[in-house]
Protein backbone atom coordinates (compact mmCIF):
# COMPACT_ATOMS: atom_id res chain seq x y z
CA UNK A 1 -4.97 -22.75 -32.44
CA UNK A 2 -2.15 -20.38 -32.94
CA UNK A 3 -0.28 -18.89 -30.46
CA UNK A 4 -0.88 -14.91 -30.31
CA UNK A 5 2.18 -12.50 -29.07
CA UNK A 6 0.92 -9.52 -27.94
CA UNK A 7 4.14 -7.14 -28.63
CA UNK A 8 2.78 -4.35 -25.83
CA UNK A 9 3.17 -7.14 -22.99
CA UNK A 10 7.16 -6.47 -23.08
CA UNK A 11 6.40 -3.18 -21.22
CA UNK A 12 4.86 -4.96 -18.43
CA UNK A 13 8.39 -6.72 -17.56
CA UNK A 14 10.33 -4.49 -15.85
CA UNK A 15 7.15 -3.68 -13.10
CA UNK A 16 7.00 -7.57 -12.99
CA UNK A 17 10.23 -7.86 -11.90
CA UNK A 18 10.11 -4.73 -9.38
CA UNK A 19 6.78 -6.30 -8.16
CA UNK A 20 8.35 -9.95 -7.38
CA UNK A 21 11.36 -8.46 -6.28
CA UNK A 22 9.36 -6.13 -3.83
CA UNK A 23 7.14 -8.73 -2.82
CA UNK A 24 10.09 -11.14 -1.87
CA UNK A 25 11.25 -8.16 0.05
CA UNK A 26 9.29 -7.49 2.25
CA UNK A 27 8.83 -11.11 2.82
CA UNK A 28 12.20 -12.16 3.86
CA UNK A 29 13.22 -8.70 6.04
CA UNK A 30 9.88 -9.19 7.72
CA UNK A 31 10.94 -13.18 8.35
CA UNK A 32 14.21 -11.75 9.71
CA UNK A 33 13.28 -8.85 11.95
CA UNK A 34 9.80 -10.92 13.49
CA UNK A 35 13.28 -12.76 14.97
CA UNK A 36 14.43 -10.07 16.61
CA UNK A 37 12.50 -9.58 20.43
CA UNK A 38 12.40 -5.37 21.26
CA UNK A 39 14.15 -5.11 24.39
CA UNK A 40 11.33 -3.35 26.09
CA UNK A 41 8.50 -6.18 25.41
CA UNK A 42 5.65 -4.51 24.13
CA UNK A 43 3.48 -6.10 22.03
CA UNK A 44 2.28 -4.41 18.73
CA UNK A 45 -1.40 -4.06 20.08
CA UNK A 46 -0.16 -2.97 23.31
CA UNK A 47 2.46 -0.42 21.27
CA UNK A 48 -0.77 0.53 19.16
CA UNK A 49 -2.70 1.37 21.81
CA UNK A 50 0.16 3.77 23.73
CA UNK A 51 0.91 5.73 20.57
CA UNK A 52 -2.89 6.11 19.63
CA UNK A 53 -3.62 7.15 23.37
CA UNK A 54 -0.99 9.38 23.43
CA UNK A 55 -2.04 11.17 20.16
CA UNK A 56 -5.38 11.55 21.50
CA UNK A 57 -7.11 8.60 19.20
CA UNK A 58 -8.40 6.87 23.39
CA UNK A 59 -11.79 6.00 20.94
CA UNK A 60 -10.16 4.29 18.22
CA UNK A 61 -10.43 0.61 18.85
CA UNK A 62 -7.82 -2.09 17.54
CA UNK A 63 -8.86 -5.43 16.25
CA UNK A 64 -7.37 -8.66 15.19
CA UNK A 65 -7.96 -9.79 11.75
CA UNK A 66 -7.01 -12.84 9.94
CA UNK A 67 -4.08 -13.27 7.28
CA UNK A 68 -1.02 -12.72 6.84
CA UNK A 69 0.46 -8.74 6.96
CA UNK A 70 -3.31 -7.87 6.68
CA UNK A 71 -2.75 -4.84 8.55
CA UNK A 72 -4.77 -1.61 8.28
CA UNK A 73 -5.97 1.06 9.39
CA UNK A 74 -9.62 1.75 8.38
CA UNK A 75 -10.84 5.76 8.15
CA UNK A 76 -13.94 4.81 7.58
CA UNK A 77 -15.20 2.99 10.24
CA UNK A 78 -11.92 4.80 12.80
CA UNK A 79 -10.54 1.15 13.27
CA UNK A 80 -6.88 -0.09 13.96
CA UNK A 81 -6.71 -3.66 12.70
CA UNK A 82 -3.58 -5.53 12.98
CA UNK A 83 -2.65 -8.85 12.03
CA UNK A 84 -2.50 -12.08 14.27
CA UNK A 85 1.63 -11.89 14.48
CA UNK A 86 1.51 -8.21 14.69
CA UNK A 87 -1.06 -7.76 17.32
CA UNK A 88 0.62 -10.81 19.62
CA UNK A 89 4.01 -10.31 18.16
CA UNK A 90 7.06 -8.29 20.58
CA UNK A 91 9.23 -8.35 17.50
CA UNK A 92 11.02 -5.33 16.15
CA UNK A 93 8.74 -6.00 12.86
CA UNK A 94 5.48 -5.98 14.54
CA UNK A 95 5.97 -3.23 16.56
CA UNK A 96 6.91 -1.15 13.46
CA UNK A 97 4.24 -2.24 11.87
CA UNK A 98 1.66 -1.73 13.97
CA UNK A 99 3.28 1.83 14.68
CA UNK A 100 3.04 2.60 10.44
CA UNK A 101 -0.86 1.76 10.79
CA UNK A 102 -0.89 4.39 13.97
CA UNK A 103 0.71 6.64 12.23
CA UNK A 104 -2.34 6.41 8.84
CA UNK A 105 -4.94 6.56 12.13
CA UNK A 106 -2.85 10.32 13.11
CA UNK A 107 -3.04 11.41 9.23
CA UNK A 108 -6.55 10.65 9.73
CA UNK A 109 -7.06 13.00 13.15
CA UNK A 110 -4.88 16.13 11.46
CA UNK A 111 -6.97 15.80 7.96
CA UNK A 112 -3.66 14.97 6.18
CA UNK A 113 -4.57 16.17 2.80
CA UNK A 114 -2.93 12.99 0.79
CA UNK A 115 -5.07 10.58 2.76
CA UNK A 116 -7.87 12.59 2.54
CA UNK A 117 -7.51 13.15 -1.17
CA UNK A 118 -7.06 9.19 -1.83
CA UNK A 119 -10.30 8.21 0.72
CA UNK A 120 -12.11 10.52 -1.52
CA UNK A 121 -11.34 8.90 -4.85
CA UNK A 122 -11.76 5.08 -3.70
CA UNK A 123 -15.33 4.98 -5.15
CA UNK A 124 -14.07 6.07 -8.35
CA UNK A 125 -10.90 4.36 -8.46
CA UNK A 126 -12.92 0.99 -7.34
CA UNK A 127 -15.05 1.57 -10.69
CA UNK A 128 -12.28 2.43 -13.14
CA UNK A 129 -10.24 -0.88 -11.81
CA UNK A 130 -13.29 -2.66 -12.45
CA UNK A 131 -15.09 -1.13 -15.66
CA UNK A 132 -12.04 0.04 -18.04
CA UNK A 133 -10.45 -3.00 -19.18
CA UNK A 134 -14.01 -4.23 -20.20
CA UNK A 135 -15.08 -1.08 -21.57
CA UNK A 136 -11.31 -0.73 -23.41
CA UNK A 137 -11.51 -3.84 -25.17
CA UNK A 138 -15.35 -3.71 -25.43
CA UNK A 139 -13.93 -0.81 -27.67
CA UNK A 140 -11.65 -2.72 -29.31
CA UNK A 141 -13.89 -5.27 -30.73
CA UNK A 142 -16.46 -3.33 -31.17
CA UNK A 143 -13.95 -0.43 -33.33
CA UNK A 144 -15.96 2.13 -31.01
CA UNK A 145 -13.13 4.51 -30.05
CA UNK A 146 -14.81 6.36 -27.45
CA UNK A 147 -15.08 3.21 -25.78
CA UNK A 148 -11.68 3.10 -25.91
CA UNK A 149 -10.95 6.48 -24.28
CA UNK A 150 -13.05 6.20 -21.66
CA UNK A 151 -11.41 3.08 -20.72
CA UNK A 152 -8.17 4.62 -20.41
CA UNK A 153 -9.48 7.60 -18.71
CA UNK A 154 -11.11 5.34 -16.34
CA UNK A 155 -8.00 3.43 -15.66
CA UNK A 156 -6.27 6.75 -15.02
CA UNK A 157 -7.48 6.97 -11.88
CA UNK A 158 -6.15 3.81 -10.97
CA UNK A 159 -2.76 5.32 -11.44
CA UNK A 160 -3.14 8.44 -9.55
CA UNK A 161 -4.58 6.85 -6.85
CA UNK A 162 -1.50 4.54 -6.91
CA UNK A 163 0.31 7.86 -6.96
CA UNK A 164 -1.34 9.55 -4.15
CA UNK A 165 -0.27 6.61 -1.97
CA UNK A 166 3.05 6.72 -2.05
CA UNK A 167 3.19 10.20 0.11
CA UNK A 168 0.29 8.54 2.60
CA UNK A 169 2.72 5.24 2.98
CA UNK A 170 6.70 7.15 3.05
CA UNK A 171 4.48 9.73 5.68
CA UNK A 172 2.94 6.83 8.23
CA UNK A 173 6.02 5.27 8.15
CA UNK A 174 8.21 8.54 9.22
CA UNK A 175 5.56 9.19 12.00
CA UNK A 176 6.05 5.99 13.29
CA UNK A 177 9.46 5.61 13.61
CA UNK A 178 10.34 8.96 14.88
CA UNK A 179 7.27 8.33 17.91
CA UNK A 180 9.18 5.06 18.30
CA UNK A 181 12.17 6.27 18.85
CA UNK A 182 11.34 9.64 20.61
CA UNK A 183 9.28 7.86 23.34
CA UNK A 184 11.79 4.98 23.61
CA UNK A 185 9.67 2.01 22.40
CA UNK A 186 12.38 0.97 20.80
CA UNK A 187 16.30 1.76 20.92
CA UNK A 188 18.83 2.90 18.04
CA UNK A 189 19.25 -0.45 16.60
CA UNK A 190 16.03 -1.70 17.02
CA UNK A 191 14.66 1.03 14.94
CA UNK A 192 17.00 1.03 12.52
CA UNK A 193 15.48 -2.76 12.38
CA UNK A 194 11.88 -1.30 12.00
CA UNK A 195 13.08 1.06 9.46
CA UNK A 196 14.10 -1.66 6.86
CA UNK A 197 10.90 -3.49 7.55
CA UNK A 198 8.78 -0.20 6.68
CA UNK A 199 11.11 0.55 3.15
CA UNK A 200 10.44 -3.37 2.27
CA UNK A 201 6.86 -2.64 2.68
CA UNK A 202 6.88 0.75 1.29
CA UNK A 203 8.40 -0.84 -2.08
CA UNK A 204 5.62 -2.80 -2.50
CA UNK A 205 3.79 0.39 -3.15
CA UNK A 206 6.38 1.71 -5.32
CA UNK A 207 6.32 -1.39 -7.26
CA UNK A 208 2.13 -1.26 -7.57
CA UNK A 209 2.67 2.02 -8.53
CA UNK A 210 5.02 1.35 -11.83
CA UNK A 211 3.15 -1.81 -12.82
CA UNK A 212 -0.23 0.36 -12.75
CA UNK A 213 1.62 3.11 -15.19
CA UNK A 214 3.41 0.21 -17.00
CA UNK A 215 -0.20 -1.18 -17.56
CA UNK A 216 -1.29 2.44 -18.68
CA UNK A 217 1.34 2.96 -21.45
CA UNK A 218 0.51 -0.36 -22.47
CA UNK A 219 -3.20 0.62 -22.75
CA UNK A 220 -2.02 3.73 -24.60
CA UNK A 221 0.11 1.79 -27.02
CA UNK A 222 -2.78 -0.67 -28.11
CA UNK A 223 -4.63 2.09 -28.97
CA UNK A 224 -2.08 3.77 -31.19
CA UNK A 225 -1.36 0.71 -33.01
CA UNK A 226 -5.32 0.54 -33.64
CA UNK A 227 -4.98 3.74 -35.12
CA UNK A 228 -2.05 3.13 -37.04
């Protein structure tokens, strides 16, 4: 069988490398600041549940979940879930952590209009992720254009919601770390520790982001050269 180059697939490679890079990241300043013990020896479910009492959240409940950085906060069902390392964990890194998921559970409470705006679209987004690749190269094969279209329209909203995020993630992560260090949770250094852990994470996002508008353009372009 002959081997196929598909010509569009070099405009994947520069998110592929922000991706791995991001991913490695967050990975090794995690690794380093889960090292580092916060002077004051909270843990991050004990942190979690002081910052989400103090904001007025007393019926939000935290859970521990399985995995690894699994954390989340989850508006639908008003649940703070945090990790195994996070939720035990009295490191600088789980502490901000578990503070960034506080701090999507207070966007929540004042009807932050990002958040709100990206809960809203998850149905949608879930079906374009799922439905426009098939129905784009259903098109393809088939030469039905419209097909086509709606497949990229479809996979659109994959990229705004991608876009949306960003503002949600750089906005939990500034609540966080100025409750941290405004109710002394952690000192200077410490959160200047926290702070690299949340912009490692926060690139991961970034890096989704420009792979799912890489992957757009490159739906774009193997439709033009259809045309062509």
């Amino acid at each position: 069988m002959p081997f196929y180059y598909d010509s569009t697939m070099i405009i994947l490679i520069p998110a592929l490398i922000i991706s791995l890079w991001a991913q490695t990241k967050i990975s090794s300043t995690f690794n380093k600041y889960s090292k580092v013990n916060s002077q004051n020896g909270y843990s991050g479910a004990q942190v979690a549940r002081m910052l989400l009492d103090n904001s007025g959240l007393y019926d939000v409940p935290i859970e521990m979940v399985g995995g690894n950085l699994s954390d989340h906060y989850d508006p639908r069902n008003r649940v703070l879930r945090l990790s195994q390392q996070v939720f035990h964990g009295t490191s600088v890194a789980s502490i901000g952590v578990a503070a960034h998921e506080v701090g999507h559970a207070i966007q929540h409470k004042t009807s932050y209009s990002p958040l709100i705006i990206r809960n809203s679209i998850v149905p949608v987004v879930n079906i374009g992720s799922n439905f426009s690749w098939i129905l784009f190269f259903l098109g393809i094969i088939m030469n039905q254009q419209p097909l086509v279209t709606i497949g990229i329209l479809l996979f659109s909203g994959v990229v705004i919601f991608q876009l949306i995020t960003l503002p949600v993630e750089f906005d939990a992560s500034s609540r966080a770390l100025k409750i941290l260090e405004e109710r002394s949770i952690l000192y200077r250094d410490e959160v200047m520790g926290a702070k690299k852990v949340l912009n490692a994470a926060a690139m991961t996002y970034v890096a989704a982001t420009l792979m799912a508008i890489s992957q757009l353009i490159r739906l774009i372009a193997i439709s033009n050269r259809r045309d062509d």
